[in-house]
Protein backbone atom coordinates (compact mmCIF):
# COMPACT_ATOMS: atom_id res chain seq x y z
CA UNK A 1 163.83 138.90 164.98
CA UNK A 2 163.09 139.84 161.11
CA UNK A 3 160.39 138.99 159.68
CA UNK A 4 160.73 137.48 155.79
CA UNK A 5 160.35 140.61 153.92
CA UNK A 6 162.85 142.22 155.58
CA UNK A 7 165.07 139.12 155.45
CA UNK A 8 164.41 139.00 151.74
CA UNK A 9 165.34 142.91 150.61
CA UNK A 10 168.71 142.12 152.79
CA UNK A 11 169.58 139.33 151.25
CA UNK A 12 168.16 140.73 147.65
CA UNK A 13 170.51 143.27 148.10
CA UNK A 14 173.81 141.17 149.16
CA UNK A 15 173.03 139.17 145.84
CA UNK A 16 172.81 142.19 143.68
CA UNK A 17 176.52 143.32 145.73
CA UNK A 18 177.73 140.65 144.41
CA UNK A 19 176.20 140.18 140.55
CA UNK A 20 177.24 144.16 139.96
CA UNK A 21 180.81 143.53 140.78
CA UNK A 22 181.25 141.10 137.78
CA UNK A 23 179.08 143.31 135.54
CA UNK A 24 181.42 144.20 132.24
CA UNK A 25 183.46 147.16 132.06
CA UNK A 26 183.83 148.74 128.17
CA UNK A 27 187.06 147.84 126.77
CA UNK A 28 186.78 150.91 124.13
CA UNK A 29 185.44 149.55 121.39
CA UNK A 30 182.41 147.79 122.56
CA UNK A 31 180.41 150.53 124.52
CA UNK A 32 177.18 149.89 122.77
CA UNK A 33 176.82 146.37 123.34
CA UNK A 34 178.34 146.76 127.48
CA UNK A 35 175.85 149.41 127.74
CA UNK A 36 173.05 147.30 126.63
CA UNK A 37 174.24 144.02 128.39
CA UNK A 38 174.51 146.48 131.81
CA UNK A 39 170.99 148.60 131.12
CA UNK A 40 169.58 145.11 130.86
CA UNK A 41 170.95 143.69 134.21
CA UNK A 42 170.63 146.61 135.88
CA UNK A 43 167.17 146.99 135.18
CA UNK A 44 165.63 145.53 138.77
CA UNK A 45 164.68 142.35 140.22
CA UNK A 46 164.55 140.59 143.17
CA UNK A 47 167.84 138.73 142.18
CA UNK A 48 165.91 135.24 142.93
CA UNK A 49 168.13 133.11 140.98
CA UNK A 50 171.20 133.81 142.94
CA UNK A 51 169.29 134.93 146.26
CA UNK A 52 168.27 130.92 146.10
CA UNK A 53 171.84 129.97 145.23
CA UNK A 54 173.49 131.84 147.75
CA UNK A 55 171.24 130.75 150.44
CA UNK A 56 171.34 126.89 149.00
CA UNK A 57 174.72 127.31 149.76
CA UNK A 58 174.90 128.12 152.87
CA UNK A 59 172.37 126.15 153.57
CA UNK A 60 174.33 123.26 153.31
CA UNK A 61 177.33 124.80 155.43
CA UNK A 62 179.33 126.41 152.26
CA UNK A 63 180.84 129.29 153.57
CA UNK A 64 183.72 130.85 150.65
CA UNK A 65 183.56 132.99 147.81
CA UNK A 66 183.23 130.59 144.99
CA UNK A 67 179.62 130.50 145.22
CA UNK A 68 180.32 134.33 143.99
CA UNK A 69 180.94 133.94 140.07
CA UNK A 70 178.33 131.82 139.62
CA UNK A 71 175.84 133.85 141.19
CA UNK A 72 176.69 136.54 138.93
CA UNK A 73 176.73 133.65 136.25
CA UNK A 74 173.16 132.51 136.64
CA UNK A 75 171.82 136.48 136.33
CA UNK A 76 173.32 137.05 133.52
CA UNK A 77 172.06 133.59 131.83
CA UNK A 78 168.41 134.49 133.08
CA UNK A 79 168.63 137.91 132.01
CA UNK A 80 169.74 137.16 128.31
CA UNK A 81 166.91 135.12 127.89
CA UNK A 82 164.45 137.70 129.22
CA UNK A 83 166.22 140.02 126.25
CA UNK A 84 165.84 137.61 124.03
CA UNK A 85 161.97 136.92 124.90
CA UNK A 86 160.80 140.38 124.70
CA UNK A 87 162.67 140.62 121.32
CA UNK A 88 159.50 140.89 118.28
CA UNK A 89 160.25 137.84 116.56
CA UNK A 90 159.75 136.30 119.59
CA UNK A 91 157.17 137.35 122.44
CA UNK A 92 157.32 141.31 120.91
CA UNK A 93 157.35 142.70 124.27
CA UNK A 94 157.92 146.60 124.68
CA UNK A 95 158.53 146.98 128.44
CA UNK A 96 160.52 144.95 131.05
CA UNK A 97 160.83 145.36 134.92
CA UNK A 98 159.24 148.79 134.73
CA UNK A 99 161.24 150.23 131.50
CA UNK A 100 161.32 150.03 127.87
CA UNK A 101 162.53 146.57 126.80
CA UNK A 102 166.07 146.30 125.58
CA UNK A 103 165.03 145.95 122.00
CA UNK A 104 163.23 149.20 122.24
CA UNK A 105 165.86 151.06 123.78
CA UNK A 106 168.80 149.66 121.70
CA UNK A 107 167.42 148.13 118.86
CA UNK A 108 166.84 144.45 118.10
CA UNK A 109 170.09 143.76 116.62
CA UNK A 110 171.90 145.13 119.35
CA UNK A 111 169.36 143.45 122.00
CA UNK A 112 169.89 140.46 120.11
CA UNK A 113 173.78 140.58 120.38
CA UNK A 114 173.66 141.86 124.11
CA UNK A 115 171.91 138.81 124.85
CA UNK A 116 174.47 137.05 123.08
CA UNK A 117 177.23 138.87 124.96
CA UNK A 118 175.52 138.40 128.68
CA UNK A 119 175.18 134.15 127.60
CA UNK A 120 178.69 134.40 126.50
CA UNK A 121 180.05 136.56 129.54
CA UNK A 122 178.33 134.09 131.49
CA UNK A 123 180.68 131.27 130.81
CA UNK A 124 183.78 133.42 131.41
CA UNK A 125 182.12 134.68 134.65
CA UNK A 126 181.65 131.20 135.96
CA UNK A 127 185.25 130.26 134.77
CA UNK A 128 186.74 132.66 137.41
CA UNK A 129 185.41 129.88 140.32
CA UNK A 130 189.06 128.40 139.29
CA UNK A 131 190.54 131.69 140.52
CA UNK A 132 192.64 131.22 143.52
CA UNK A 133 190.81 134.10 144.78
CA UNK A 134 186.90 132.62 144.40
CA UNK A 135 188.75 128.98 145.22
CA UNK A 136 190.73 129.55 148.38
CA UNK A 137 190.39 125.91 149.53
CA UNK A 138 187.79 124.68 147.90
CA UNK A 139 187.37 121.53 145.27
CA UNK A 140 187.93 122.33 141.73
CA UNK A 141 186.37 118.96 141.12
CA UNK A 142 183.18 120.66 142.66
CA UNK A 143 183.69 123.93 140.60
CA UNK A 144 183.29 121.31 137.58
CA UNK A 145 180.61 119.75 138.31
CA UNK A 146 178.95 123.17 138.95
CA UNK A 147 179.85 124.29 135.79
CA UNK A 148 178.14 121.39 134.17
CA UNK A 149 175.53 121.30 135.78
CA UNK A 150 174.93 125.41 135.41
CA UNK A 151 175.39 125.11 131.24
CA UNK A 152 173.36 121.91 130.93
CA UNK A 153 169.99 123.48 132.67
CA UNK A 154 170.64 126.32 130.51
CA UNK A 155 171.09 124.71 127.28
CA UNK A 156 169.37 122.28 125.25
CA UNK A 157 168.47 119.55 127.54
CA UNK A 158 167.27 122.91 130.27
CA UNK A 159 165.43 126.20 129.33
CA UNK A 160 166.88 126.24 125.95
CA UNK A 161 165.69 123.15 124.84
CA UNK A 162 162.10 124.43 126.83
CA UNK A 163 161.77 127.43 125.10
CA UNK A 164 163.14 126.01 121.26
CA UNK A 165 159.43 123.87 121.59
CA UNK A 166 157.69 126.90 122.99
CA UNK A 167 158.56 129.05 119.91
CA UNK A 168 158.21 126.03 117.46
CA UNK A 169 154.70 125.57 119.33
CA UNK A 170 153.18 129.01 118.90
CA UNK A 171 154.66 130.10 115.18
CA UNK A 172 153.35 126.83 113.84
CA UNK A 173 150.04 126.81 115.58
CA UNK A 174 150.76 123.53 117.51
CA UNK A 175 148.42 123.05 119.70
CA UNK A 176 150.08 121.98 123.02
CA UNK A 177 149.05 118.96 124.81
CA UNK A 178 149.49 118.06 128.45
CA UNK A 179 152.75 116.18 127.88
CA UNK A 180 154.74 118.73 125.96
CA UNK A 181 153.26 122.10 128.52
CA UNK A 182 155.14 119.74 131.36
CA UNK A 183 158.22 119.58 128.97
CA UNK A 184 158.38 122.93 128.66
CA UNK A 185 157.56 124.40 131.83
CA UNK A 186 160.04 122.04 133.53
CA UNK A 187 162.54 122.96 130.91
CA UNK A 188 162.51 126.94 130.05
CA UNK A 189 161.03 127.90 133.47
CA UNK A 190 162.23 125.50 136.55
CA UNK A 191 165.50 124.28 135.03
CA UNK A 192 166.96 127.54 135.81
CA UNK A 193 165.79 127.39 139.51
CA UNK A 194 166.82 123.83 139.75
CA UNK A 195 170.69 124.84 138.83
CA UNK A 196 170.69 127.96 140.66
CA UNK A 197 169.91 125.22 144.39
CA UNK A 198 171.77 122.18 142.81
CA UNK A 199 174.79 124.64 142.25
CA UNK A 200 174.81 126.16 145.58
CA UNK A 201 174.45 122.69 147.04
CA UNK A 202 176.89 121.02 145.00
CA UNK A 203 179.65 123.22 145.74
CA UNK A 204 178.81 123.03 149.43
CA UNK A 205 179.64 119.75 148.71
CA UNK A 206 175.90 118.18 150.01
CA UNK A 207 175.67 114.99 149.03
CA UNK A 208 174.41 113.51 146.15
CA UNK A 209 170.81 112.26 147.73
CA UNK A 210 170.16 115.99 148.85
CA UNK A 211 171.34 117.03 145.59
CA UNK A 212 168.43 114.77 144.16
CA UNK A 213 165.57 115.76 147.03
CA UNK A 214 166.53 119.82 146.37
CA UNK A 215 166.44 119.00 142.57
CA UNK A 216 162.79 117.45 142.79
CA UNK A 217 161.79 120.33 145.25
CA UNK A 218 162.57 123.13 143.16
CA UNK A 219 161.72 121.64 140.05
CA UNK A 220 157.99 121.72 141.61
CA UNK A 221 158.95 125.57 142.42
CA UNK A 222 159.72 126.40 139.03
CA UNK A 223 156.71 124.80 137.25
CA UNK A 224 154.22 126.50 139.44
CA UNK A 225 156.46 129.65 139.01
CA UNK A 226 155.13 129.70 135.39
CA UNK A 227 151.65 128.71 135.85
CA UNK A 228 151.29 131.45 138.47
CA UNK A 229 153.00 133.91 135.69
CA UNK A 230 150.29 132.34 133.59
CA UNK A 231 147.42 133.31 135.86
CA UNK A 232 149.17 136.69 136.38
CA UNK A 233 149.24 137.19 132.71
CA UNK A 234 145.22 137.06 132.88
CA UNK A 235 144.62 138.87 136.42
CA UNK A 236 147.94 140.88 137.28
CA UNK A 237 148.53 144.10 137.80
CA UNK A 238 151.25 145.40 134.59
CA UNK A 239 152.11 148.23 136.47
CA UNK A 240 153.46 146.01 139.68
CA UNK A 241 154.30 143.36 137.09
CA UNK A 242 156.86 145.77 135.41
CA UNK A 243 155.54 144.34 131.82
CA UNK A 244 151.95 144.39 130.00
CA UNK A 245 149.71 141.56 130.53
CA UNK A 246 147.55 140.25 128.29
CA UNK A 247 150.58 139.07 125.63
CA UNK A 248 150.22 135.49 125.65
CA UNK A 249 146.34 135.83 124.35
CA UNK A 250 147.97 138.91 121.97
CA UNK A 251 150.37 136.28 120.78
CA UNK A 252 147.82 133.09 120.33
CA UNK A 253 150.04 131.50 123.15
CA UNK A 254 149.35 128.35 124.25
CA UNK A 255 149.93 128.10 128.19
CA UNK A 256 148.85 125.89 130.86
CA UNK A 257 146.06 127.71 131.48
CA UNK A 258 144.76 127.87 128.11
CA UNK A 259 144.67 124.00 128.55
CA UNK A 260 143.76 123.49 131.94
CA UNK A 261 141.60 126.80 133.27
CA UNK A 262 142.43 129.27 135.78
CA UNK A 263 140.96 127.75 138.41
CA UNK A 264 142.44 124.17 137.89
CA UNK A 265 145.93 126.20 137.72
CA UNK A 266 145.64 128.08 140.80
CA UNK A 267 144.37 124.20 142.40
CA UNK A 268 147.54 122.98 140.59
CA UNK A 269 149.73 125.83 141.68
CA UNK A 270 148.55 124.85 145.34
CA UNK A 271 149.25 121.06 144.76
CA UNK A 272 152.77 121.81 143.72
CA UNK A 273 153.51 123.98 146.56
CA UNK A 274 152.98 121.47 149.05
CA UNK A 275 155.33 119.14 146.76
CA UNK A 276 158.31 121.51 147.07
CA UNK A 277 158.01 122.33 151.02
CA UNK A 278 157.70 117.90 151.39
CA UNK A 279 160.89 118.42 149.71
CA UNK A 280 162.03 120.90 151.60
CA UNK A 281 161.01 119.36 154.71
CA UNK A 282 163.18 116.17 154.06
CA UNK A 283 166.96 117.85 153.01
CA UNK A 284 169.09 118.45 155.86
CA UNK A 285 169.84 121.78 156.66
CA UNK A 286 169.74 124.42 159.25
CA UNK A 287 166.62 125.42 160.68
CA UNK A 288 166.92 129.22 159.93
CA UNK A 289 167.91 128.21 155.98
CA UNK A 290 165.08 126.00 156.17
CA UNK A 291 162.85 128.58 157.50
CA UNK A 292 163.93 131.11 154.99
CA UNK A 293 163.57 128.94 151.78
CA UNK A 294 160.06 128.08 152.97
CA UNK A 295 159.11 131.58 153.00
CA UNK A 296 160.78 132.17 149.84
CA UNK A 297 158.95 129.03 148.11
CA UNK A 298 155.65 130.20 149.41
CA UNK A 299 156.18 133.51 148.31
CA UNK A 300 157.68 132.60 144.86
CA UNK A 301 154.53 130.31 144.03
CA UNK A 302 151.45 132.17 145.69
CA UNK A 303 151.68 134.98 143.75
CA UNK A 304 148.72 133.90 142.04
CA UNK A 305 146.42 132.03 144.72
């Protein structure tokens, strides 16, 4: 039997199989910006976003390809924003996943429009779910609803809504209360891991209830996601981090633990892990899904305990 970590690098690896083969080829005019948009995908990961959709899916019994595009769809969405992020009007990071940041190796006008391209290529990624060959026999109703769902977590009422009042926040010395931190860590952060299980669920076609119950659960994944990036920010290790530490006190950030402590954070981190396995615990899937997503919950949020 396989233990998680071995379960994890396989299935790590069958998501990146799958993101790489939608990855954009040059079209001979636009090398600069491909290479940019690829460097920056290529650069590592554990592929969580669609790792999580992919098993969400099959979770719930899907078993086609359309899950596929928007896999590949949900990388490329995270990954823009991480381009964005690092850029130096924003967080002015210089390194990313172990290498130099894509503003540093490209320039921030060509960061800025590979991040651009990746959001973009995103939408036309996700688009191909219609294709007979992602389809086969499945609901384009469901593909729909996907799609909506995918673009609204990302957009203004998801992590780009989250991370417009994180900016705002910081460049106008606003300092954060309790109320807007849970606004934007539920926004920029666990929107993103919300949509990648609500997506894989939805077009498994689980019903709406589990839906709900998988939304709640990984809504509680994603918020202690950031706190424990937080705490890691303070006590990680840059060189297993793959970026510095020590940039949100550089940048006068306010975070959760800057509000809270770190030792109320790592309680809270705790607390919020037991509120995503309850929610795990009450959706109806298989046990060996179950089993998995447990393991990858616990080791998503205890980075930092």
């Amino acid at each position: 039997m396989k233990n998680f970590d071995e379960s994890l690098s396989e299935k790590s690896s069958e998501a990146w199989r799958i993101v790489s083969s939608f990855l954009p080829i040059d079209q001979g005019r636009m090398d600069n910006v491909v290479e940019a948009m690829n460097y920056s995908v290529e650069a590592g990961g554990k592929r969580l976003r669609p790792l999580l959709m992919m098993e969400c899916y099959r979770a719930f019994n899907g078993s086609g390809k359309v899950i596929e595009p928007f896999m590949a769809a949900i990388e490329f969405i995270h990954t823009y924003s991480l381009i964005h992020d690092d850029l130096p009007q924003m967080d002015n990071d210089e390194m990313r996943r172990g290498q130099p940041a894509t503003h540093v190796k490209f320039g921030p006008g060509m960061a800025t429009l590979a991040g651009d391209g990746l959001l973009n290529y995103a939408f036309e990624t996700a688009l191909r779910g219609y294709d007979r060959e992602y389809l086969g026999d499945d609901s384009k109703d469901l593909v729909t609803a996907a799609m909506k769902l995918l673009f609204s977590k990302s957009g203004l009422s998801g992590m780009l809504g989250g991370q417009a009042l994180d900016v705002y926040s910081e460049k106008n010395g606003v300092l954060l209360n309790q109320e807007n931190i849970d606004y934007i860590y539920k926004n920029k952060t666990a929107a993103l891991f919300e949509a990648a299980g609500m997506v894989g669920a939805i077009l498994a076609a689980a019903d709406e209830s589990q839906v709900s119950t998988l939304r709640d659960s990984l809504s509680a994944v994603g918020y202690a996601f950031q706190i424990a990036d937080d705490i890691l920010d303070i006590e990680g290790d840059a060189v297993k981090l793959g970026k510095p530490i020590g940039s949100d006190e550089k940048n006068g950030k306010n975070t959760y633990v800057s509000l809270v402590g770190i030792e109320q954070s790592k309680k809270d981190v705790e607390k919020l892990t037991n509120e995503a396995i309850s929610g795990l615990e009450k959706l109806d899937i298989k046990g060996d899904s179950k089993s998995f997503l447990r393991e990858l919950f616990m080791n998503l949020i205890g980075r930092a305990s």
